[in-house]
Protein backbone atom coordinates (compact mmCIF):
# COMPACT_ATOMS: atom_id res chain seq x y z
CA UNK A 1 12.92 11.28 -19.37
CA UNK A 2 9.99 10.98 -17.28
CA UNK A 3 7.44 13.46 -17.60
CA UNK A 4 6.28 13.43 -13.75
CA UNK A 5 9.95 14.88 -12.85
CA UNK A 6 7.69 18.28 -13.07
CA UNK A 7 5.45 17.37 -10.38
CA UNK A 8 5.82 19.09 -7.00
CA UNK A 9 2.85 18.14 -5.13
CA UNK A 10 3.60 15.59 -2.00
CA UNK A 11 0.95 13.28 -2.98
CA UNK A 12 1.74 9.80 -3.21
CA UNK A 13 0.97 6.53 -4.45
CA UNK A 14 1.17 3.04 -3.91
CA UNK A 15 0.99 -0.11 -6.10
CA UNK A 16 0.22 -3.12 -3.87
CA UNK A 17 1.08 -6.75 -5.26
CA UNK A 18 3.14 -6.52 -8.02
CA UNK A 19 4.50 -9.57 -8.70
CA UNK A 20 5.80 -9.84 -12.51
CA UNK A 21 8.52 -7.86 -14.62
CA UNK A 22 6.41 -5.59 -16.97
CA UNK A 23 3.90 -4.26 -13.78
CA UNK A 24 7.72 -3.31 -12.17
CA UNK A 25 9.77 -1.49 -14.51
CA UNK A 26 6.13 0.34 -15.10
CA UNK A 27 5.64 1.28 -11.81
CA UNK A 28 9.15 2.35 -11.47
CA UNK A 29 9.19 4.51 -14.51
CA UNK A 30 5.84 5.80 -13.65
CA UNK A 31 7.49 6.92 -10.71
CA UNK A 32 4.68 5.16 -8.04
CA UNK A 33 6.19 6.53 -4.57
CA UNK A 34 5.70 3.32 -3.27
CA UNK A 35 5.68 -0.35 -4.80
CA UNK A 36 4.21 -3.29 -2.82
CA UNK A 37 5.15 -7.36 -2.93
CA UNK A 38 2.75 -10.18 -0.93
CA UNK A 39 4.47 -12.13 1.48
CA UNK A 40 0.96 -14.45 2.09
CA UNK A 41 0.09 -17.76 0.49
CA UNK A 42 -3.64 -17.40 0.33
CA UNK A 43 -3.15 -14.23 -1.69
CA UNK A 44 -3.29 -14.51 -5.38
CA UNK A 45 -0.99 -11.86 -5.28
CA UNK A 46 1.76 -13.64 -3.32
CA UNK A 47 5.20 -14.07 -4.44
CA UNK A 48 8.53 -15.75 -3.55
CA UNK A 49 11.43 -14.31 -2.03
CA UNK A 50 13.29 -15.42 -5.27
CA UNK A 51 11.10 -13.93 -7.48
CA UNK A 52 11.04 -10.72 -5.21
CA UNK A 53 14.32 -10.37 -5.53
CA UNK A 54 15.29 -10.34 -9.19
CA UNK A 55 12.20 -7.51 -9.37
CA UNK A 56 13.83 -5.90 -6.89
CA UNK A 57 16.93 -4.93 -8.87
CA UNK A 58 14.64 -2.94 -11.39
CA UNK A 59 13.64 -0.39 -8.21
CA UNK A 60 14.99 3.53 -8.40
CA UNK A 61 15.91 5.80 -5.52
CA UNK A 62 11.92 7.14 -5.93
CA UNK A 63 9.85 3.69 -5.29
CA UNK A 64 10.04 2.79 -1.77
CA UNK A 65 9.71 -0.90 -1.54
CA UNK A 66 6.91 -2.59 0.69
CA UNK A 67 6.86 -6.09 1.64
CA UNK A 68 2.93 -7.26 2.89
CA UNK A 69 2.88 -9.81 5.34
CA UNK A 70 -0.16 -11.30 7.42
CA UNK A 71 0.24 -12.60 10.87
CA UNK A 72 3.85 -13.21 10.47
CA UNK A 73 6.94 -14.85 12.67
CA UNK A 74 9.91 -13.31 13.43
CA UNK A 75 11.61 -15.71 11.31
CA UNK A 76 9.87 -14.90 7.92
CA UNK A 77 10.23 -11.17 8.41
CA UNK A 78 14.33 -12.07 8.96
CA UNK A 79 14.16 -13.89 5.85
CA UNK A 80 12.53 -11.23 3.48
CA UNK A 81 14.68 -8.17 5.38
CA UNK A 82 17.50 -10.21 3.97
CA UNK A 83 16.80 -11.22 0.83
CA UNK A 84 15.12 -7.92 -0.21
CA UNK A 85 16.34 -4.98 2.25
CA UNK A 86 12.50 -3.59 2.16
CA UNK A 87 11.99 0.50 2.91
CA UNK A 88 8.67 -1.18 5.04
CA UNK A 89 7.00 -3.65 6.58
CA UNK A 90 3.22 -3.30 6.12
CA UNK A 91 1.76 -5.70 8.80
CA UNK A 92 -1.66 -6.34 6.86
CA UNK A 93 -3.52 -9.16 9.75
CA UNK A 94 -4.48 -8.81 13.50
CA UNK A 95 -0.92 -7.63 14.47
CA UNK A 96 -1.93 -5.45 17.66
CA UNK A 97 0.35 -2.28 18.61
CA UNK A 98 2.39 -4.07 20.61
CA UNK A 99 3.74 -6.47 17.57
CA UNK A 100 4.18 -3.48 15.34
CA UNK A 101 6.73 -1.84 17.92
CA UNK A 102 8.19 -5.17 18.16
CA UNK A 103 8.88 -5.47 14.63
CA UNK A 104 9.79 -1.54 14.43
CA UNK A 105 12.26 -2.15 17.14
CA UNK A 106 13.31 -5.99 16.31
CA UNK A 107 14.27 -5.37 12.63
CA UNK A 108 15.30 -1.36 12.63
CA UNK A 109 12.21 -1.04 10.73
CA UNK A 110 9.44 1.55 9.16
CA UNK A 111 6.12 -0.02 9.40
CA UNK A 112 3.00 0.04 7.85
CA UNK A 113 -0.56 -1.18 9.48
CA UNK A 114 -3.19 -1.92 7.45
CA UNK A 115 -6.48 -1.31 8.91
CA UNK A 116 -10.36 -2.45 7.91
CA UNK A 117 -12.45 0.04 9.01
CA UNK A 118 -16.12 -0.43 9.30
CA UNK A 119 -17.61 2.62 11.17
CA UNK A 120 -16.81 5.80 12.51
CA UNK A 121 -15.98 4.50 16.23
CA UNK A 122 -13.63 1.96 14.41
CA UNK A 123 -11.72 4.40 12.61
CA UNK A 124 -10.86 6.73 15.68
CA UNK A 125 -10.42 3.42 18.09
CA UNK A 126 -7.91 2.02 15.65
CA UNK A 127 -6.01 5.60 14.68
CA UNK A 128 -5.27 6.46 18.04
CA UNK A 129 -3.86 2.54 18.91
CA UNK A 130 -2.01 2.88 16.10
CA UNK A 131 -0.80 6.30 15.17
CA UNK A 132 1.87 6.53 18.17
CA UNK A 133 4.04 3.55 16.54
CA UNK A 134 3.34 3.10 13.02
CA UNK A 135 4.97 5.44 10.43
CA UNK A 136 1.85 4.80 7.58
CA UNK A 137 -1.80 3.77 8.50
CA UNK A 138 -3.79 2.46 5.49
CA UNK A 139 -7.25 3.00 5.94
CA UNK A 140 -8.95 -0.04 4.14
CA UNK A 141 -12.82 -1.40 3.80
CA UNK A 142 -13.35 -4.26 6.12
CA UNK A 143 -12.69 -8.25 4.62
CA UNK A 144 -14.21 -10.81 5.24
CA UNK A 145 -11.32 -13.46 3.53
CA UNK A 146 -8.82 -12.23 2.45
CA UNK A 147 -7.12 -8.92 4.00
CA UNK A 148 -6.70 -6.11 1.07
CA UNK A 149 -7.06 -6.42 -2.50
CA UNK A 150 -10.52 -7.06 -2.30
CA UNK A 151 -11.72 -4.41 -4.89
CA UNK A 152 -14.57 -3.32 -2.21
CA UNK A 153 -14.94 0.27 -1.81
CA UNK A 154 -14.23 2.11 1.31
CA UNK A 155 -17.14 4.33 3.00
CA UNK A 156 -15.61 7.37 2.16
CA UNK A 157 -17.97 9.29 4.31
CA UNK A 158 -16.39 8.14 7.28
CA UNK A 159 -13.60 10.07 6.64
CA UNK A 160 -14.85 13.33 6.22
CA UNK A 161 -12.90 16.35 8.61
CA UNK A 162 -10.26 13.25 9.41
CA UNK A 163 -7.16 13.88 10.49
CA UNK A 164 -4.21 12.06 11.98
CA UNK A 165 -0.72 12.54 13.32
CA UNK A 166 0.50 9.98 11.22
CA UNK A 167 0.55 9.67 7.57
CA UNK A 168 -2.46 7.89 6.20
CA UNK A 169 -3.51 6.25 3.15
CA UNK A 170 -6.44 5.59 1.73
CA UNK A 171 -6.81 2.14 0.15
CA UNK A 172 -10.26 -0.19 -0.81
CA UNK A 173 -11.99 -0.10 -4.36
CA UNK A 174 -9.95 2.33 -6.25
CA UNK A 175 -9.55 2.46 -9.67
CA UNK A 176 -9.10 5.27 -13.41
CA UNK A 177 -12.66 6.14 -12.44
CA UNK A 178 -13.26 7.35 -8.97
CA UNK A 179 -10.18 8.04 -8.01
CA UNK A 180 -10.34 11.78 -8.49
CA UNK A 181 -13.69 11.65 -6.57
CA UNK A 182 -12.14 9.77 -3.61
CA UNK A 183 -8.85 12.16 -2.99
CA UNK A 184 -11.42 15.17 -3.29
CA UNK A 185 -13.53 13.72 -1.11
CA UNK A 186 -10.97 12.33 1.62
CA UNK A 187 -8.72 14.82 1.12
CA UNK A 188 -6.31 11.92 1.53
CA UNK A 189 -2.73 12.46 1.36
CA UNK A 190 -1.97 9.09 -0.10
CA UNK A 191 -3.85 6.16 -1.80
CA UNK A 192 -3.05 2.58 -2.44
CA UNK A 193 -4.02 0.62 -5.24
CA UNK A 194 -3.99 -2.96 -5.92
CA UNK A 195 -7.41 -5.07 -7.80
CA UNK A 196 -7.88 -1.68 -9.60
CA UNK A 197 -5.10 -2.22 -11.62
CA UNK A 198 -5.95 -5.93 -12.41
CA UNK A 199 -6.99 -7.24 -15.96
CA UNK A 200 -8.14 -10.51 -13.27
CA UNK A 201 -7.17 -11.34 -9.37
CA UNK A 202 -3.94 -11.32 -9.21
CA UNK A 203 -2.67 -10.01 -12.92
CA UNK A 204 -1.47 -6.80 -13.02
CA UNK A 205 -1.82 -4.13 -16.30
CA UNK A 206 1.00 -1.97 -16.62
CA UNK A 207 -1.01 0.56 -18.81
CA UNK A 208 -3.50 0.46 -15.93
CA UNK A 209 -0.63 0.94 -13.76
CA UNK A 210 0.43 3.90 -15.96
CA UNK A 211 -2.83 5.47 -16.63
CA UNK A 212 -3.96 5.46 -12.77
CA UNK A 213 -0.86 6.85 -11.92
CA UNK A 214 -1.20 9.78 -14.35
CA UNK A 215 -4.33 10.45 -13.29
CA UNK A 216 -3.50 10.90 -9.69
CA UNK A 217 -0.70 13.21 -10.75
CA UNK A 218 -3.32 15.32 -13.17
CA UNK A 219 -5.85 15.38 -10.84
CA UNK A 220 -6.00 19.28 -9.30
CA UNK A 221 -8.87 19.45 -7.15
């Protein structure tokens, strides 16, 4: 039996890019609330729709499953909605509002937007676009190649007294070690993790995977 059964608070957490066995039947046991596959080529995260599929079958009731895509067609998004019946689609490029209530309304989908925020003005520019549409905003630090899973570390700072009327993440540079300082610090109700979790680009840990999950659940403020 799992020993998170006990936990009541609604905190949750999200493993981005898993892409092998091991990583998925540990973030399924360690009961992340959310587990996230790579729909993008330049990632080194990415993964096929066969390969998502036969990890797929190792998902509980718990772990919502997230498919990432960047930029994507209509077409694509049919494909992996068919192969791999996803809980959400987290639309992780330049996707404006308007293509996020197209795919919310095209595929009878929940969506997630993944945003880089660089400054203050950014942040409440991009919440209010956004928060009207998309069910989950993940607040992420600004790329410069590829979008997420960079390992830089969000301004924290810039989120102090935030607030939105949509659920909200907090993603960019997380890892075992500041993650207790960030969700005190953010007061964020969520937090997505993907290079802090990473023995190299790409490679998931499950103990990693484990032991940043059990953290998050210790952690009491």
């Amino acid at each position: 039996m799992s020993n998170f059964k006990s936990m009541t608070n609604s905190f949750e957490i999200k493993i981005c890019g898993i892409n092998d066995k091991s990583s998925m039947v540990e973030a399924v046991n360690s009961e992340a609330d959310y587990i996230g596959f790579v729909f993008y080529n330049n990632s080194p995260r990415n993964l096929t729709l066969s390969l998502a599929k036969s990890l797929v079958a190792f998902r509980n009731k718990r772990s919502k499953i997230v498919a990432l895509t960047v930029n994507a067609k209509d077409e694509f998004i049919s494909e992996i909605k068919e192969n791999i019946s996803p809980d959400y689609f987290q639309l992780h490029g330049d996707e404006p509002p308007e293509r996020c209530k197209d795919v919310k309304l095209k595929f009878q989908t929940s969506v997630i937007k993944g945003l880089g925020i660089k400054d203050q003005n950014d942040l409440t520019k991009n919440t209010k676009r956004y928060e009207n549409i998309c069910d989950i905003l993940i607040l992420d630090a600004p790329s410069s190649n590829l979008p997420g899973g960079n390992g830089k570390k969000f301004d924290w700072n810039l989120l102090k007294g935030y607030s939105s009327k949509t659920k909200w993440m907090l993603a960019g540079g997380l890892n075992v070690y500041n993650v207790n300082d960030a969700i005190k610090y953010t007061n964020a109700p969520a937090i997505d993790v993907s290079s802090g979790v990473e023995i190299s680009k790409g490679v998931k840990d499950p103990k990693l995977i484990r032991n940043f999950i059990l953290k998050c659940r210790n952690f009491n403020g």
